[in-house]
Protein backbone atom coordinates (compact mmCIF):
# COMPACT_ATOMS: atom_id res chain seq x y z
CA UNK A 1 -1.70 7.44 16.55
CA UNK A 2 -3.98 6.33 13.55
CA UNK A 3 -6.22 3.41 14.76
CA UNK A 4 -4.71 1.18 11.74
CA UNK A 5 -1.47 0.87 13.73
CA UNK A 6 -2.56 -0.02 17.09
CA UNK A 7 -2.37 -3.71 16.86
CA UNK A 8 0.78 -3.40 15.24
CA UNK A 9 2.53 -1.13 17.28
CA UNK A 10 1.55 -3.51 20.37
CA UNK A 11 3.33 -6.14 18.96
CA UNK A 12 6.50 -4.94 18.59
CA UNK A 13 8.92 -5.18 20.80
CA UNK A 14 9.39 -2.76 23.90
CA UNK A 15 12.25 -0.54 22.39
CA UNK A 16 10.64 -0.24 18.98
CA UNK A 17 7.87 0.80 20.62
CA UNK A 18 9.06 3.72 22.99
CA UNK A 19 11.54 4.62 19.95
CA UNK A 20 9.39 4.91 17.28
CA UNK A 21 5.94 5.99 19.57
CA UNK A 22 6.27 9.78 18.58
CA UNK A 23 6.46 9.40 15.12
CA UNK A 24 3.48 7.34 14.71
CA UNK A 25 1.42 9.54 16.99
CA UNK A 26 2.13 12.42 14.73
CA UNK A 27 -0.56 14.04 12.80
CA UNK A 28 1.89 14.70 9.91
CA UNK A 29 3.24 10.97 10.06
CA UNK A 30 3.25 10.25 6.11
CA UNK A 31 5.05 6.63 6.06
CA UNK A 32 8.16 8.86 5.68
CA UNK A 33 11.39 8.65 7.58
CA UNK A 34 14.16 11.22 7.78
CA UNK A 35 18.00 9.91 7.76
CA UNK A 36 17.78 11.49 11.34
CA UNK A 37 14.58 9.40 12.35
CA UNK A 38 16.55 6.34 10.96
CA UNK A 39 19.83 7.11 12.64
CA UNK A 40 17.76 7.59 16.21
CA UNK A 41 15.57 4.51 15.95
CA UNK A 42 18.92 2.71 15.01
CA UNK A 43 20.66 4.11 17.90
CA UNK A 44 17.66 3.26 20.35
CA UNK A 45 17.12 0.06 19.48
CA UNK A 46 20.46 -0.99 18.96
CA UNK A 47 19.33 -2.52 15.10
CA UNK A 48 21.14 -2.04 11.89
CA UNK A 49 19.49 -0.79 9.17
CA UNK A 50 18.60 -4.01 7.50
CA UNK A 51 17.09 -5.42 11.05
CA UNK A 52 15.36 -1.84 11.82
CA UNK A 53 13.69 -2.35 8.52
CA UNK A 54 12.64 -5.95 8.77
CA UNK A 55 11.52 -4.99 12.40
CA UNK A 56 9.28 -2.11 11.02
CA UNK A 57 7.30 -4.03 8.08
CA UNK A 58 4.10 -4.96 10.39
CA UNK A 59 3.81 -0.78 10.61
CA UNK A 60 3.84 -0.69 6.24
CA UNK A 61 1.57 -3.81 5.94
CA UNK A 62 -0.98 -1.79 8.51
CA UNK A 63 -1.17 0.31 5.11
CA UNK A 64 -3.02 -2.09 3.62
CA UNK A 65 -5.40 -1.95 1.35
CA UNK A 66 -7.07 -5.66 1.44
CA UNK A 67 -10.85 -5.99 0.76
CA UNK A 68 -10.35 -8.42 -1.93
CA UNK A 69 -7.37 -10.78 -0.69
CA UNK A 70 -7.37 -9.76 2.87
CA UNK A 71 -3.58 -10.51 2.56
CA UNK A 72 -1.53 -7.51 3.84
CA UNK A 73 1.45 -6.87 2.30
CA UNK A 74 4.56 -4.09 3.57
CA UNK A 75 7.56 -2.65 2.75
CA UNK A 76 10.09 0.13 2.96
CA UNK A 77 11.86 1.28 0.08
CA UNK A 78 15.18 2.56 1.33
CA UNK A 79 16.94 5.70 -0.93
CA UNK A 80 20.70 6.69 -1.22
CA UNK A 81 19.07 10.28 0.63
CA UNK A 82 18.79 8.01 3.39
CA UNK A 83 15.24 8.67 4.15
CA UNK A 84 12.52 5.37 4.36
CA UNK A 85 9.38 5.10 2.61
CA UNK A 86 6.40 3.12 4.10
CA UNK A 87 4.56 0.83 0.94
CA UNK A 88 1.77 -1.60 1.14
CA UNK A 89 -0.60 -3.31 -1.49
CA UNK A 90 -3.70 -1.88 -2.51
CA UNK A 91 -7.19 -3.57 -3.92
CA UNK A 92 -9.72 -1.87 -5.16
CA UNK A 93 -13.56 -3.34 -4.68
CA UNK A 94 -15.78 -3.52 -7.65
CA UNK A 95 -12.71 -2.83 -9.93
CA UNK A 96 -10.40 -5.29 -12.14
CA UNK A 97 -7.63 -7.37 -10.58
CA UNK A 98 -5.36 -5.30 -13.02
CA UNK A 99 -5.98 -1.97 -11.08
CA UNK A 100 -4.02 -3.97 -8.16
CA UNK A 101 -1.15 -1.82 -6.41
CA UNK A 102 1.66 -3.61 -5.05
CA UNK A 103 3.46 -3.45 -1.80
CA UNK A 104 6.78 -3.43 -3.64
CA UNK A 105 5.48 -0.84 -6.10
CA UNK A 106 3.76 1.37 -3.50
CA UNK A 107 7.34 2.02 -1.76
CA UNK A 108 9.27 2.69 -4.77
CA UNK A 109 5.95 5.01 -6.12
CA UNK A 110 6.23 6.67 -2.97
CA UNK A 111 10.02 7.47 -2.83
CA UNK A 112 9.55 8.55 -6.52
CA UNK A 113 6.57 11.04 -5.72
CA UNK A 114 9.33 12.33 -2.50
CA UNK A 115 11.97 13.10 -5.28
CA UNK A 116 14.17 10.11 -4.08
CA UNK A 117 16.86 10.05 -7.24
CA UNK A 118 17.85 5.95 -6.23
CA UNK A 119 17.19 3.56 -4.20
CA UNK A 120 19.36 0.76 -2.24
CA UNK A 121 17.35 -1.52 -0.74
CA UNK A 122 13.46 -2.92 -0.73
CA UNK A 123 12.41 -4.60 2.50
CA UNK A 124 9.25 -6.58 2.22
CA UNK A 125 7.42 -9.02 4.13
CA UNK A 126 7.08 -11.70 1.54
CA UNK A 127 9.25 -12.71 -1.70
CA UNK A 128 8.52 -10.36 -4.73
CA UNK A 129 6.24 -11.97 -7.36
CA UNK A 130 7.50 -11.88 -10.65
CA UNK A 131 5.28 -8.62 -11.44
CA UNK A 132 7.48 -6.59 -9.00
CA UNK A 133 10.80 -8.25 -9.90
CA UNK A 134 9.84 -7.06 -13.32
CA UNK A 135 8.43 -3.88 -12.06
CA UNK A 136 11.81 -3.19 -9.62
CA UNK A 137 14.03 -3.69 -13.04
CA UNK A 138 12.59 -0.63 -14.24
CA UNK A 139 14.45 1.76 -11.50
CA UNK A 140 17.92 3.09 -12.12
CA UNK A 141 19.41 1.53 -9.71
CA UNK A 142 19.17 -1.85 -11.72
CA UNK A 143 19.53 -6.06 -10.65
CA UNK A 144 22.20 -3.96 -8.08
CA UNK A 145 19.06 -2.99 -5.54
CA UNK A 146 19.40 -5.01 -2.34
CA UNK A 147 16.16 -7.23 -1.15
CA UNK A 148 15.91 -8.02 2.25
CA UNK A 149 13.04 -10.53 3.51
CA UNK A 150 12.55 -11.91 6.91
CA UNK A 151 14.34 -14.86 7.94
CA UNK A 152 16.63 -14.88 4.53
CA UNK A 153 19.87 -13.59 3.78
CA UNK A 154 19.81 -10.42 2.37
CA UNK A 155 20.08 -10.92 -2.07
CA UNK A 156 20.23 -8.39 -5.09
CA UNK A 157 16.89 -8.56 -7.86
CA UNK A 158 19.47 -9.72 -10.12
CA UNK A 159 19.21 -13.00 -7.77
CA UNK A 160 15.56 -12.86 -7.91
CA UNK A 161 15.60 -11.72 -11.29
CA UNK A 162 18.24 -13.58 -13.73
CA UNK A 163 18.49 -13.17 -17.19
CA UNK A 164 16.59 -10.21 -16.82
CA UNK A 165 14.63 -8.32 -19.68
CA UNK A 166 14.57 -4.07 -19.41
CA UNK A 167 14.87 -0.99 -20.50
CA UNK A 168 18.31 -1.91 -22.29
CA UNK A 169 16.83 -4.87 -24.12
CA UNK A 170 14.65 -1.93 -26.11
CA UNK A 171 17.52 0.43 -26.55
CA UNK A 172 15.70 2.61 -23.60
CA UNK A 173 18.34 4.35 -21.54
CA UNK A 174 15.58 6.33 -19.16
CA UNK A 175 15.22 4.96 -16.05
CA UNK A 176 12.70 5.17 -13.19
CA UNK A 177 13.43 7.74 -10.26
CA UNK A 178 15.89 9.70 -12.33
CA UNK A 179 14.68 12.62 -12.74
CA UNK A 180 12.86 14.19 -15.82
CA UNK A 181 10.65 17.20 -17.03
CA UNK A 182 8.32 17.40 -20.13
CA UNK A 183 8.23 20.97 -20.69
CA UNK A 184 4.08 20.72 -20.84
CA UNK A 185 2.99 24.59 -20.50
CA UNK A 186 1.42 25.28 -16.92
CA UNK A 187 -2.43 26.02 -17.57
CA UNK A 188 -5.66 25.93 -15.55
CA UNK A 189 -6.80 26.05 -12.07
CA UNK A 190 -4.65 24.29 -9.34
CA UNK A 191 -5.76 20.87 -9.56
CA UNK A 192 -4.77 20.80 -13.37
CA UNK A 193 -2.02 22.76 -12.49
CA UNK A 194 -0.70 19.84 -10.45
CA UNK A 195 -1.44 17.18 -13.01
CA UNK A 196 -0.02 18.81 -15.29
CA UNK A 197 2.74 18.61 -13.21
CA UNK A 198 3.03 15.59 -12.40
CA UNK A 199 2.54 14.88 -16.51
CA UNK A 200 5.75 16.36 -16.70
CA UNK A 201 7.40 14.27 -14.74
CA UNK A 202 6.38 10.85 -15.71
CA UNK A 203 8.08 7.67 -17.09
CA UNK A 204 6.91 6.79 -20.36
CA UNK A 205 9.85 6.46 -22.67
CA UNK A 206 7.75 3.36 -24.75
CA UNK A 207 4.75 4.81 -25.75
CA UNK A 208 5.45 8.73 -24.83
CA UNK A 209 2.15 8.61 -23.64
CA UNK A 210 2.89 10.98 -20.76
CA UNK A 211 0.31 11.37 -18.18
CA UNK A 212 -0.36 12.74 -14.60
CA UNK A 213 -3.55 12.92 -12.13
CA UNK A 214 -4.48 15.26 -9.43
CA UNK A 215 -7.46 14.32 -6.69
CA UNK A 216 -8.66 16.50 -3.94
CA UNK A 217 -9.99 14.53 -0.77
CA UNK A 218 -12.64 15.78 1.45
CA UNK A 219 -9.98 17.43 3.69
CA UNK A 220 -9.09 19.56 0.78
CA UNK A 221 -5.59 17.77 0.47
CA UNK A 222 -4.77 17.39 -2.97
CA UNK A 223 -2.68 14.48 -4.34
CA UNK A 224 -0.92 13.59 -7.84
CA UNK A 225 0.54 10.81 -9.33
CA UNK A 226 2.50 10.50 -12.72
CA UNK A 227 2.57 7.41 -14.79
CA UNK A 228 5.32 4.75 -14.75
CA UNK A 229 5.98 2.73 -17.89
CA UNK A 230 7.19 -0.44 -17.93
CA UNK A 231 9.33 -2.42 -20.07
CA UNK A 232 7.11 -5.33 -20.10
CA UNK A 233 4.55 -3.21 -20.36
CA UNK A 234 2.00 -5.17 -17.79
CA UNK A 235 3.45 -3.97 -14.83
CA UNK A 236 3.16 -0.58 -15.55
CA UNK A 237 1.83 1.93 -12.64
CA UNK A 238 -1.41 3.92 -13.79
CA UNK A 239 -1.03 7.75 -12.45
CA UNK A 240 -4.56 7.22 -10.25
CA UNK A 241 -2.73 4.10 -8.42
CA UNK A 242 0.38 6.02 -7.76
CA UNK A 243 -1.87 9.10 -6.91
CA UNK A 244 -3.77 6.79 -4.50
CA UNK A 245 -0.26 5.66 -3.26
CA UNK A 246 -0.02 9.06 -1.67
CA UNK A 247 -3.42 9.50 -0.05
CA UNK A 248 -3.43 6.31 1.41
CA UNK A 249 -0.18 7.53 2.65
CA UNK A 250 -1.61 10.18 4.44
CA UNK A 251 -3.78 8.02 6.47
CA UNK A 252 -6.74 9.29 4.24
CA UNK A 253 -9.88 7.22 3.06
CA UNK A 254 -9.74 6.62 -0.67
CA UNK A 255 -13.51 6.74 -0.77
CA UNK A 256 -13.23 10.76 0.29
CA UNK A 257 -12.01 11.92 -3.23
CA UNK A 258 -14.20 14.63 -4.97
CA UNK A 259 -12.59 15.88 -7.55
CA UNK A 260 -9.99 14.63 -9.93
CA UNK A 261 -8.18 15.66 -13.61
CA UNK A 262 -6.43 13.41 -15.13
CA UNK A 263 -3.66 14.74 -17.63
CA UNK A 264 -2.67 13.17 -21.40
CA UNK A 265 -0.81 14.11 -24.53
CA UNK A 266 -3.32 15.09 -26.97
CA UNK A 267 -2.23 12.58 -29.63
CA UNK A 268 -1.36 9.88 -27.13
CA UNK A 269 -1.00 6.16 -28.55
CA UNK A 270 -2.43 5.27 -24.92
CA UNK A 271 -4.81 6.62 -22.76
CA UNK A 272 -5.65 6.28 -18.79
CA UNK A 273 -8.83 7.58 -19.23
CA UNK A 274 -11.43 5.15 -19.18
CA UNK A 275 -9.55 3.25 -16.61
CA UNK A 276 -8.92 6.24 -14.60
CA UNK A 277 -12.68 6.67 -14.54
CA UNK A 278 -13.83 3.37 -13.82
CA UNK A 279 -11.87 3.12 -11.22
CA UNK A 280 -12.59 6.39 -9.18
CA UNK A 281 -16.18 5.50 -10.03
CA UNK A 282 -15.23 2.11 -7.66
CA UNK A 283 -14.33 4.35 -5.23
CA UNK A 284 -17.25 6.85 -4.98
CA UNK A 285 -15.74 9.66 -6.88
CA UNK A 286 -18.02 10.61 -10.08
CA UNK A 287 -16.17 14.32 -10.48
CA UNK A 288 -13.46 13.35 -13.16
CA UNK A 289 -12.44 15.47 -15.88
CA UNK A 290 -9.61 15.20 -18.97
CA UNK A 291 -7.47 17.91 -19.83
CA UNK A 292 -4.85 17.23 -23.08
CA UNK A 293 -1.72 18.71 -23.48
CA UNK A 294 0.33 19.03 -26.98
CA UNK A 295 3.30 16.76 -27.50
CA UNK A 296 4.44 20.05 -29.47
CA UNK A 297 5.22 21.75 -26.39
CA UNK A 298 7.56 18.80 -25.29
């Protein structure tokens, strides 16, 4: 089991723990679980979904991220597939505020980056600020997705979120998780391969800035992110934080990147690229390079 869970895993109780012991002790465990995994912890424990999940957020917050707040934050994002993905908030030392990942928008990332198609519920440990209500309103599954907090009955974002300003308000009928490809040519060695990639399959429908980033970690693991637009633009997802989403994931140091390529449009009204290189700069990783792609091959 990954040191980071240890306290954690002690504190919950006795059931939880022989139920859910062999998962965590995995080398593979990625904050993923199977519909089986779900249906046997349920059956174990003898907790429906809703409880399982509330029961299981001290495991996500152990994902953490917290130099700057030291405020850990979890939660599961729960997809009509039926499989559960782990989230947690990210902070990034020596970087802006605005580089921030959220709990909320780690889960949802991370479902997205696992091909979920929708989600039903987000779990979380503490009410969504107003950035992830906003952020949350982006996803096809609309003010329908279920929140479920400890100690509170169990609400939709369109209670958290009334009156609520998205995609629809723009005449925008994308949405985020349903599924979508570019058509960017494949080109380049694997890493830009796989930003490329993930390019493809990103969620700008405002700007049509379309962009994707690829990192390979010490272990030789390579991870990619793609870019998720928002409609109030702020809470938009850089590629590098839903990249980062992944390795963290993974149980892997963020300060063990050594390469990276980030991927734009060639005529872009946006661009990730200073960002993107400020902040792997926070992290230790000096080995960035841009590759542009055509809109004309959209």
């Amino acid at each position: 089991m990954h040191p980071r869970f240890t306290a954690a895993f002690s504190a919950l109780p006795a059931d939880l723990q022989t139920a859910i012991h062999s998962l965590l002790d995995s080398a593979d465990f990625n904050g993923v679980l199977r519909p089986q995994d779900v249906a046997r912890l349920k059956q174990e424990t003898g907790l429906d979904e809703d409880a399982l999940a509330l029961a299981l957020l001290p495991i996500a917050a152990c994902c953490a991220v917290a130099p700057v707040s030291n405020f850990n934050v979890g939660a599961i994002s729960r997809g009509v597939s039926g499989h559960w993905y782990f989230g947690a908030n990210m902070e990034f030392e020596h970087a802006p505020l605005q580089q921030t990942v959220h709990a909320e928008q780690s889960a949802i990332t991370h479902a997205w980056l696992h091909g979920e198609e929708k989600l039903d519920a987000i779990t979380v440990n503490y009410t969504p600020c107003g950035h992830c209500r906003q952020f949350m309103n982006e996803l096809n599954s609309g003010t329908a997705i279920r929140i479920s907090l400890p100690r509170r009955a169990v609400s939709t974002l369109g209670d958290y979120l009334p009156d609520a300003f998205g995609p629809a308000d723009l005449n925008i009928t994308e949405r985020l998780l349903t599924p979508i490809h570019h058509g960017f040519a494949s080109e380049g060695d694997a890493l830009q391969q796989a930003a490329i990639e993930a390019a493809n399959q990103s969620h700008a429908p405002y700007s049509h800035s379309y962009s994707g980033v690829a990192l390979r970690s010490q272990s030789g693991n390579l991870f990619t992110g793609r870019y998720a637009e928002n409609a109030a633009f702020n809470p938009s997802l850089p590629p590098l934080q839903a990249a980062l989403i992944m390795m963290n994931m993974r149980n892997e140091a963020l300060d063990t990147i050594q390469h990276a390529v980030l991927v734009e449009c060639e005529d872009s009204t946006l661009s990730q690229r200073d960002a993107t290189r400020a902040t792997l700069a926070a992290l230790g990783c000096e080995d960035f390079s841009l590759t542009l792609v055509s809109k004309t091959s959209v």
